[in-house]
C-alpha atoms as a PDB file:
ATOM      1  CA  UNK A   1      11.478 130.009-126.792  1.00  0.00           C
ATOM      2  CA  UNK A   2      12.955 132.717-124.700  1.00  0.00           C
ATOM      3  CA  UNK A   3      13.277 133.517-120.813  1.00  0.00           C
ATOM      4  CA  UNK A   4      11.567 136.013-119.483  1.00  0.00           C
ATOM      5  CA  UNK A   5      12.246 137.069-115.700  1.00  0.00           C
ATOM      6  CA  UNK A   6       9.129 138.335-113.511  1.00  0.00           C
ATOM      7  CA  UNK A   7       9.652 142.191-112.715  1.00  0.00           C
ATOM      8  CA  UNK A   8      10.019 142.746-108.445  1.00  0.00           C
ATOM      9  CA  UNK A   9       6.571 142.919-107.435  1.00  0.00           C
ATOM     10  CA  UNK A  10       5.451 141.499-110.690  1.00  0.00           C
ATOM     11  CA  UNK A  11       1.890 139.208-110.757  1.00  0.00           C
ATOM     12  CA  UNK A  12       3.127 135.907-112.320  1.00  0.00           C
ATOM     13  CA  UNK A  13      -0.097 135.432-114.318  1.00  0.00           C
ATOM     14  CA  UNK A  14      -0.223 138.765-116.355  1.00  0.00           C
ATOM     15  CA  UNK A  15       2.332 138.739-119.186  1.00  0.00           C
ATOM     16  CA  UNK A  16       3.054 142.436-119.059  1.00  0.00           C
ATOM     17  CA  UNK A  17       4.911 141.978-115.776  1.00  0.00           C
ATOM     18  CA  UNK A  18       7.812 140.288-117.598  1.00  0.00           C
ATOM     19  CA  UNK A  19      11.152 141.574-119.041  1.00  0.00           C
ATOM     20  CA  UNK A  20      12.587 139.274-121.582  1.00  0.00           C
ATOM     21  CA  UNK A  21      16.421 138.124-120.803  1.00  0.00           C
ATOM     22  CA  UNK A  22      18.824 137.057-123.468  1.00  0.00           C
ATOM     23  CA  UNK A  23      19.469 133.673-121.441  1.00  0.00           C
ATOM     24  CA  UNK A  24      18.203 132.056-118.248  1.00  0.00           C
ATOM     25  CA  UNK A  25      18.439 134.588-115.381  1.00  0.00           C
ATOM     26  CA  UNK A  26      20.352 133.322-112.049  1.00  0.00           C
ATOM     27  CA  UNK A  27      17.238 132.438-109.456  1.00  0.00           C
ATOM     28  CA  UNK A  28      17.946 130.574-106.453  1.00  0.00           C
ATOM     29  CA  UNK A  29      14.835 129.573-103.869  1.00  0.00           C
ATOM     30  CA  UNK A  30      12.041 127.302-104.065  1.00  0.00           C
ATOM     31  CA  UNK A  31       9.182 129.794-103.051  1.00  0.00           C
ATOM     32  CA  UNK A  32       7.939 132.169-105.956  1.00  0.00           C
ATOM     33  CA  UNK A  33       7.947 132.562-109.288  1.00  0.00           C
ATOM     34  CA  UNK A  34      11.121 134.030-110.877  1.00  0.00           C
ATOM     35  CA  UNK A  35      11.323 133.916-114.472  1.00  0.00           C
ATOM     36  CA  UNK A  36       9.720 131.346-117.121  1.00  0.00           C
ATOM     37  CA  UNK A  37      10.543 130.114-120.266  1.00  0.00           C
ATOM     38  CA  UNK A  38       8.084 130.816-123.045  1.00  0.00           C
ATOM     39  CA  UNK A  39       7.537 131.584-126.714  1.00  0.00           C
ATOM     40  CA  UNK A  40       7.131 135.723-126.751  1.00  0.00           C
ATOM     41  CA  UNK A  41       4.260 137.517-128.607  1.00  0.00           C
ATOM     42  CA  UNK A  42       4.631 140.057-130.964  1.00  0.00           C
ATOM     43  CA  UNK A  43       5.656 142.721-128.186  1.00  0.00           C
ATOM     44  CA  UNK A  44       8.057 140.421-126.680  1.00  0.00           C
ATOM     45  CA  UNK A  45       6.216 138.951-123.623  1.00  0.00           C
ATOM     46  CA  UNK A  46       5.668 135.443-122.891  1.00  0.00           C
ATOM     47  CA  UNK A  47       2.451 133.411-123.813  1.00  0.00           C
ATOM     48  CA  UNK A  48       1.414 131.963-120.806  1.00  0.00           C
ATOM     49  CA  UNK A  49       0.001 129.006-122.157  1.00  0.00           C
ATOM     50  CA  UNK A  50      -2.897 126.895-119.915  1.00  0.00           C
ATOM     51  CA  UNK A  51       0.350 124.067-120.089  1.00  0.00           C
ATOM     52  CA  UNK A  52       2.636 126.514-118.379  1.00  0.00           C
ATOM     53  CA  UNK A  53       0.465 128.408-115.786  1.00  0.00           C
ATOM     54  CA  UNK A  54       0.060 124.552-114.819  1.00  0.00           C
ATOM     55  CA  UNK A  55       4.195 123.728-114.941  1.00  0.00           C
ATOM     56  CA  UNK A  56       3.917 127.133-112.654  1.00  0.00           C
ATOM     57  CA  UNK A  57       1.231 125.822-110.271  1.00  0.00           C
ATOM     58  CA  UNK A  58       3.342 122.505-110.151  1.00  0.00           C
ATOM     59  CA  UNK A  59       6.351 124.016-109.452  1.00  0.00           C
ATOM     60  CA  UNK A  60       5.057 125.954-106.889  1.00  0.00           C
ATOM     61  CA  UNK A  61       3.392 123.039-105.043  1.00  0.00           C
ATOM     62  CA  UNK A  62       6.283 120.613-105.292  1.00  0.00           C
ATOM     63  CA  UNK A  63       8.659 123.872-104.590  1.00  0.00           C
ATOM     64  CA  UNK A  64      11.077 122.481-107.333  1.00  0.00           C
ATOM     65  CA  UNK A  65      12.301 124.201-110.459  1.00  0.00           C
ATOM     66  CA  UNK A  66      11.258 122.577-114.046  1.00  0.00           C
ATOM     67  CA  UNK A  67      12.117 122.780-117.598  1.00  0.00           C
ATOM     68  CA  UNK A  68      10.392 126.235-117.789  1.00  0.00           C
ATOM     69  CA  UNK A  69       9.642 127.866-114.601  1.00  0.00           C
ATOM     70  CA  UNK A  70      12.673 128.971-112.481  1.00  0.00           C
ATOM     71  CA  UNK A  71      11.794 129.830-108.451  1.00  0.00           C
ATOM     72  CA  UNK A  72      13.203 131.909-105.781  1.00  0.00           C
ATOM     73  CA  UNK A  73      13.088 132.867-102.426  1.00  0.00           C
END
């Protein structure tokens, strides 16, 4: 698995709008999506498995961090 951070303006959902990071990137907030950990594709963007877009909508609604999703203001 890798972490990938969401580009400025990025659409969490689409995997394109990641840039993959060679450790966790420094996010600090508890109201969007900032980066996720994931296992990349073959052109080194995340699969945004059905389990993670849910660990994202979870994080989001509890507005707490988890294993993969890191948040920020």
């Amino acid at each position: 698995m890798a972490w990938f951070s969401l580009n400025p303006s990025g659409n969490p959902t689409i995997p394109n709008d990641y840039t993959i990071q060679g450790s966790q990137p420094s996010c600090a907030g508890t109201d969007q999506i900032c980066a996720v950990q994931a296992t990349p594709d073959s052109n080194n963007k995340p699969q945004l498995t059905d389990a993670l877009k849910n660990e994202m909508i979870v994080a989001l609604h509890n507005r707490t961090a988890s294993t993969n999703v890191s948040l920020k203001d």
